[in-house]
Protein backbone atom coordinates (compact mmCIF):
# COMPACT_ATOMS: atom_id res chain seq x y z
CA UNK A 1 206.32 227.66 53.59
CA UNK A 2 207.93 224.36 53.30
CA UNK A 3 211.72 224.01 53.87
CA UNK A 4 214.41 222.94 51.96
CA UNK A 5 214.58 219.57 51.47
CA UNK A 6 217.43 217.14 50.32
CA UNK A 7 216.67 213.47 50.72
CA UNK A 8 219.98 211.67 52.19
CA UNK A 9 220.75 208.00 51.66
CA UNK A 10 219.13 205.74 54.25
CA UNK A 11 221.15 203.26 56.53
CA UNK A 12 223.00 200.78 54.11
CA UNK A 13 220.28 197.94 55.57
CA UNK A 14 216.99 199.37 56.12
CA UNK A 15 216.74 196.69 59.14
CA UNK A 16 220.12 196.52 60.29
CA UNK A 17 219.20 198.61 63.81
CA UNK A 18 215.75 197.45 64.11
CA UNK A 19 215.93 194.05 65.71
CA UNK A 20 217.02 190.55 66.16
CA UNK A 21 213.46 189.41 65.65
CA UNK A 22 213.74 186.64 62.74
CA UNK A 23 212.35 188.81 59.33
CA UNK A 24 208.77 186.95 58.44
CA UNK A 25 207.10 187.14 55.06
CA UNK A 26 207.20 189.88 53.12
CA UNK A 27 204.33 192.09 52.48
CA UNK A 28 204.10 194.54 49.66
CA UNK A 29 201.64 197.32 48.52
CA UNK A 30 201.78 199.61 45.75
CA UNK A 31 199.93 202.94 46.71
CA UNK A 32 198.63 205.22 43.72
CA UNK A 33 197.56 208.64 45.56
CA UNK A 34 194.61 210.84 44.06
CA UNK A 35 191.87 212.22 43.91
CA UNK A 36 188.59 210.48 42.77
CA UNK A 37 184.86 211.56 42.80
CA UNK A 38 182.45 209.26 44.98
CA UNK A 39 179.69 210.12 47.22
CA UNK A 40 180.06 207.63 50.02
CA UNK A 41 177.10 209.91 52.26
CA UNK A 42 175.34 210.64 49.37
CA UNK A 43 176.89 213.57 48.27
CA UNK A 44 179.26 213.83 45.46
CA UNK A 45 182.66 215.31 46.26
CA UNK A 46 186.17 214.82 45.74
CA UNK A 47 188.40 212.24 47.50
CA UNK A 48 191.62 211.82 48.24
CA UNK A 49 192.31 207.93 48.69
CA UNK A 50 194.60 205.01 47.69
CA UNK A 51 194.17 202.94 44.16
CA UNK A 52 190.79 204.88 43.91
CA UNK A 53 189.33 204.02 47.18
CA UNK A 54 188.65 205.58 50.55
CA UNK A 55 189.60 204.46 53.26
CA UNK A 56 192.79 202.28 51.41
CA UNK A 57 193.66 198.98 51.11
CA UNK A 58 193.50 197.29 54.49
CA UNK A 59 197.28 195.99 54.94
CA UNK A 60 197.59 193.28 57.43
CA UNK A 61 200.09 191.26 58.87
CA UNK A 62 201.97 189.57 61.61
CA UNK A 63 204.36 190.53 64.29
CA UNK A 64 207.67 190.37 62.40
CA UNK A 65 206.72 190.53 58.42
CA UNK A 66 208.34 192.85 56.45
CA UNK A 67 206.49 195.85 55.69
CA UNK A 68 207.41 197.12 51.70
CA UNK A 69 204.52 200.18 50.50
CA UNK A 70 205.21 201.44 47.28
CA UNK A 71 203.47 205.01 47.56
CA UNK A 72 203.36 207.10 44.27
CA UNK A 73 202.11 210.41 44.11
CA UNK A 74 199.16 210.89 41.39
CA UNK A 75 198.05 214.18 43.04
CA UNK A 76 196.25 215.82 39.97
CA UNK A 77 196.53 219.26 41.39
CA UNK A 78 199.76 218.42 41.85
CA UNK A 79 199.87 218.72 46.08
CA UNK A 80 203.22 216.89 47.75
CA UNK A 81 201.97 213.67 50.15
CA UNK A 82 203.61 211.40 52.57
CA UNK A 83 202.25 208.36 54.70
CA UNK A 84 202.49 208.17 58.62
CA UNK A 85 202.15 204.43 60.26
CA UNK A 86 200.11 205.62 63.29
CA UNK A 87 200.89 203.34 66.35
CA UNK A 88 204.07 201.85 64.76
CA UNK A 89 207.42 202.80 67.14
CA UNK A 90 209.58 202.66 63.56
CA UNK A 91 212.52 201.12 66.03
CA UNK A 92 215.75 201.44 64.28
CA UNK A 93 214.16 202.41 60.96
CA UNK A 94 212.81 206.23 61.88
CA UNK A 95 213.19 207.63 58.57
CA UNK A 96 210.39 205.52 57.84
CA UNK A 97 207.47 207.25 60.00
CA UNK A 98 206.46 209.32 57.65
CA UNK A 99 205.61 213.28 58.65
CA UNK A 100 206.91 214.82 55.88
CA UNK A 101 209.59 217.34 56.59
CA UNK A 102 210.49 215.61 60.10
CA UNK A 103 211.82 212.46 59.05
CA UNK A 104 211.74 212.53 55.28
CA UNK A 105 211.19 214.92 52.36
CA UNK A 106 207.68 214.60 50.80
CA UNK A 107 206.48 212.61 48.23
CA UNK A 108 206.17 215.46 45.41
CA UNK A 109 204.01 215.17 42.20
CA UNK A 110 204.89 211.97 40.16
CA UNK A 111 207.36 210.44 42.20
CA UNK A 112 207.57 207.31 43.99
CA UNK A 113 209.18 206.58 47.68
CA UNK A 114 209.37 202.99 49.15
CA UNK A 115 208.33 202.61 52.70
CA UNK A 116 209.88 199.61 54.11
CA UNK A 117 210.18 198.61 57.86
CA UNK A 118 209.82 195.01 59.74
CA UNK A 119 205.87 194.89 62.05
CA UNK A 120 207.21 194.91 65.46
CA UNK A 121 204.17 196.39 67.31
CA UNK A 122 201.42 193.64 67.55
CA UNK A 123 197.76 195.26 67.09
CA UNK A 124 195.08 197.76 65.33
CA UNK A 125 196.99 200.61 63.78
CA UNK A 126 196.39 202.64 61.08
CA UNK A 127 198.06 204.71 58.30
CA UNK A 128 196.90 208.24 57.21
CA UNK A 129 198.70 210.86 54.86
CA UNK A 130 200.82 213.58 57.16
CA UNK A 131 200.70 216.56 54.94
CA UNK A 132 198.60 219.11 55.27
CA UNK A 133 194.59 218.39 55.44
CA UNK A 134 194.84 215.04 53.47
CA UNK A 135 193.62 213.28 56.27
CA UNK A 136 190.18 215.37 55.88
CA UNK A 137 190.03 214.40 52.49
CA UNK A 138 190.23 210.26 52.84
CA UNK A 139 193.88 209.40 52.85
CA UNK A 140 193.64 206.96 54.85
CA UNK A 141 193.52 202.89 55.57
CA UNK A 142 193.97 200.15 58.57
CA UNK A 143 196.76 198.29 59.67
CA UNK A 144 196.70 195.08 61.63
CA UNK A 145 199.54 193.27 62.94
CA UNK A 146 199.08 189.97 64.66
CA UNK A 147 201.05 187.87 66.93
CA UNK A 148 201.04 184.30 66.98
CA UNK A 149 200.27 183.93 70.43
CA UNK A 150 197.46 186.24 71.36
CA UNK A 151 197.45 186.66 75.10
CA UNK A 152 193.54 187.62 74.52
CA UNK A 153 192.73 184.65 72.38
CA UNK A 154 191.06 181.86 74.20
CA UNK A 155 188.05 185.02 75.04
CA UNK A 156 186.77 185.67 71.49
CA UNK A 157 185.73 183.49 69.09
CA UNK A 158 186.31 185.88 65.81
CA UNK A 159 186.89 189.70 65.18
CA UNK A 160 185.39 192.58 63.63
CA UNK A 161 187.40 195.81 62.00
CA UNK A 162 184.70 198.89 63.02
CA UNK A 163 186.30 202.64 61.40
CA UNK A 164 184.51 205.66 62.51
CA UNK A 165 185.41 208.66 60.11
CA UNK A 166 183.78 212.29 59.99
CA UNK A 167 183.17 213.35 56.54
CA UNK A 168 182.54 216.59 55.26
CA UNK A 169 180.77 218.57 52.61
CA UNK A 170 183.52 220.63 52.08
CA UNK A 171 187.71 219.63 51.09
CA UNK A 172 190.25 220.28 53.58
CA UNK A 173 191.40 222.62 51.75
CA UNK A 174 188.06 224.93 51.93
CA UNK A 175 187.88 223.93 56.16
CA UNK A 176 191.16 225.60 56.57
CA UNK A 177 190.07 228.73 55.00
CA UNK A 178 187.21 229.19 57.14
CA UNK A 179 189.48 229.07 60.09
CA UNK A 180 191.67 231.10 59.24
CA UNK A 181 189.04 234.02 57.81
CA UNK A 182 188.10 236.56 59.72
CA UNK A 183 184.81 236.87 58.24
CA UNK A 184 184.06 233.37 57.40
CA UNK A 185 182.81 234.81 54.11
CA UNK A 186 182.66 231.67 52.26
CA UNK A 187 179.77 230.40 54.13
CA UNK A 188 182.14 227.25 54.85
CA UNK A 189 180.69 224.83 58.18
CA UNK A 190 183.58 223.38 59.86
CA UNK A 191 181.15 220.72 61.63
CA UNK A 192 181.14 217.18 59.83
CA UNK A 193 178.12 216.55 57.79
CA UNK A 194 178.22 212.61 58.39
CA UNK A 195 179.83 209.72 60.07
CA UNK A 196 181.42 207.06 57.80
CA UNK A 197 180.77 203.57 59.17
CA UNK A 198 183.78 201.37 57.26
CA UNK A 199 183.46 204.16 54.49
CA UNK A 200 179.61 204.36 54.10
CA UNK A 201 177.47 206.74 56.12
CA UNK A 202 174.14 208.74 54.91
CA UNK A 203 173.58 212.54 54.01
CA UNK A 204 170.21 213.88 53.27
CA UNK A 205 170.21 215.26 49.46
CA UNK A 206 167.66 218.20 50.64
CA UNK A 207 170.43 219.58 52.56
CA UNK A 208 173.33 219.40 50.38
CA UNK A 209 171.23 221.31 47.68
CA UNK A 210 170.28 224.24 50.03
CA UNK A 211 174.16 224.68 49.67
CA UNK A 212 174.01 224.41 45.92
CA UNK A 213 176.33 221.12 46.28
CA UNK A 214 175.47 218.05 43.93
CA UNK A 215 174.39 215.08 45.52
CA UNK A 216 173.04 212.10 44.30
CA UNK A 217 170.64 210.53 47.14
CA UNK A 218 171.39 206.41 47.06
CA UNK A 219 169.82 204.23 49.35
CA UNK A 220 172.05 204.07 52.15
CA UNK A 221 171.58 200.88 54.39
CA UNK A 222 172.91 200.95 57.86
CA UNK A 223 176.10 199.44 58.64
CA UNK A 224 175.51 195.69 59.44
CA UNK A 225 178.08 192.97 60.96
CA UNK A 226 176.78 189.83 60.19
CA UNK A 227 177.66 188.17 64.20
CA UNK A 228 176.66 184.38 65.73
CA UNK A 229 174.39 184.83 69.24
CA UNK A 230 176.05 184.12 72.17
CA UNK A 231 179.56 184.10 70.64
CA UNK A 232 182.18 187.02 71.83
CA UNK A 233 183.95 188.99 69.57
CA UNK A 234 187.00 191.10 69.69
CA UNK A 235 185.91 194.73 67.64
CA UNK A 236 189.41 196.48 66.61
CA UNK A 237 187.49 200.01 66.57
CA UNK A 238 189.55 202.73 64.82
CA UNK A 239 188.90 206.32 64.97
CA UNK A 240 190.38 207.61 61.99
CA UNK A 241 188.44 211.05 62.78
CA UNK A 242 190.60 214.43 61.71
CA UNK A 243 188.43 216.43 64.35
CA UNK A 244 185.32 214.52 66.08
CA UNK A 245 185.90 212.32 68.80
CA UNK A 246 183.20 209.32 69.27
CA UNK A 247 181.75 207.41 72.40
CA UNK A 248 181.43 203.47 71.24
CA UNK A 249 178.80 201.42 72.66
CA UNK A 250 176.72 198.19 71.58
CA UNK A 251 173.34 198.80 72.97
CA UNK A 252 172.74 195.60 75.35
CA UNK A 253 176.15 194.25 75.23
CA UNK A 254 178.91 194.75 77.70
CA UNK A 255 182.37 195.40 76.00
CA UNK A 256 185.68 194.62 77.82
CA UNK A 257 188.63 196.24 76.75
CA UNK A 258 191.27 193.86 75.86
């Protein structure tokens, strides 16, 4: 049961604790939140996503921009959100973070809340949505923040972006209720049907039907990074995963962890 919630006014400057670093550009986002059909495994089910994608826009920027996400919730049945900055410190602006109920009230059915915070962690981050099983769903998007002088530089030549997701046949929603059933009546798998590569990943049809779930089989290519031989590359891997964990390897390549 969610607790009462009264939002209180935030510090008179949103930046006026947060640092001495010189504010950068500003970078600004407007987030609509809800759900869309799509099938990116080849089965059609809903998503929850940003602007009518999953993952969301990738936001990027560099070590002292100013952050400003306008995040409005279009939840059609009519669920409360909020947006967590996962692997951001949110020094001296904490009501920004984003776990609804902690550090702000949520983000209820057609309203609108401004995140807006200066980059002061250099790296791969990401953002996901911090209420309930939105996460599950496809709430989700990557953040990069770079520094002007990367100590790493002079060993890569360019960079890849690599997301692993798992990606169900069934909401979040339905995966909580076969937890918490005794009987696990509803015939519900908790175990992740596919693996989204950067969103895309492959189902077989066959499968999804013995379930009596729609799917539309599409040709599903694998994942391919277009890369030079013999050049290195740094590979920002993010494992936006709300219950698998993943080994990464490149078959014949060393990786060094940077």
């Amino acid at each position: 049961m969610a607790l009462p919630c009264k939002a209180s006014a935030k510090a008179t400057s949103r930046l006026d604790a947060a640092s001495t670093i010189p504010i950068g550009e500003l970078r600004e986002y407007s987030f609509s939140i809800g759900w869309f059909d799509s099938a990116p495994a080849g089965f059609s089910r809903r998503l929850l996503g940003v602007n009518g994608h999953s993952p969301g826009p990738t936001i990027r920027g560099n070590y002292g921009d100013l952050l400003r996400v306008h995040v409005t919730n279009h939840i059609q049945t009519g669920d409360n959100t909020s947006i967590h900055w996962h692997g951001l410190h949110q020094r001296g602006t904490p009501w920004e973070d984003g776990p609804e109920q902690v550090t702000q009230c949520p983000i209820v059915y057609g309203a609108t809340y401004t995140y807006e915070f200066q980059l002061l962690n250099a790296g791969t981050h990401w953002y996901h949505s911090h209420h309930g099983e939105q996460l599950v769903d496809g709430l989700w998007g990557v953040l990069i923040v770079n520094k002007e002088k990367e100590v790493w530089r002079h060993l890569y030549e360019d960079e890849l972006t690599i997301t692993l997701a798992d990606h169900y046949l069934a909401t979040g929603q339905q995966i909580k209720n076969w937890f918490f059933s005794s009987g696990h009546l509803d015939l519900i798998s908790s175990a992740a049907q596919a693996t989204l590569i950067n969103g895309e990943g492959t189902y077989p049809c066959e499968y999804a039907r013995l379930l009596g779930l729609p799917c539309q089989q599409k040709p599903v290519a694998p994942t391919v990074f277009k890369v030079r031989a013999g050049a290195a590359y740094r590979i920002r891997v993010i494992c936006a995963s709300s219950a698998r964990t993943y080994d990464f390897s490149i078959d014949n390549h060393t990786l060094e962890v940077i």
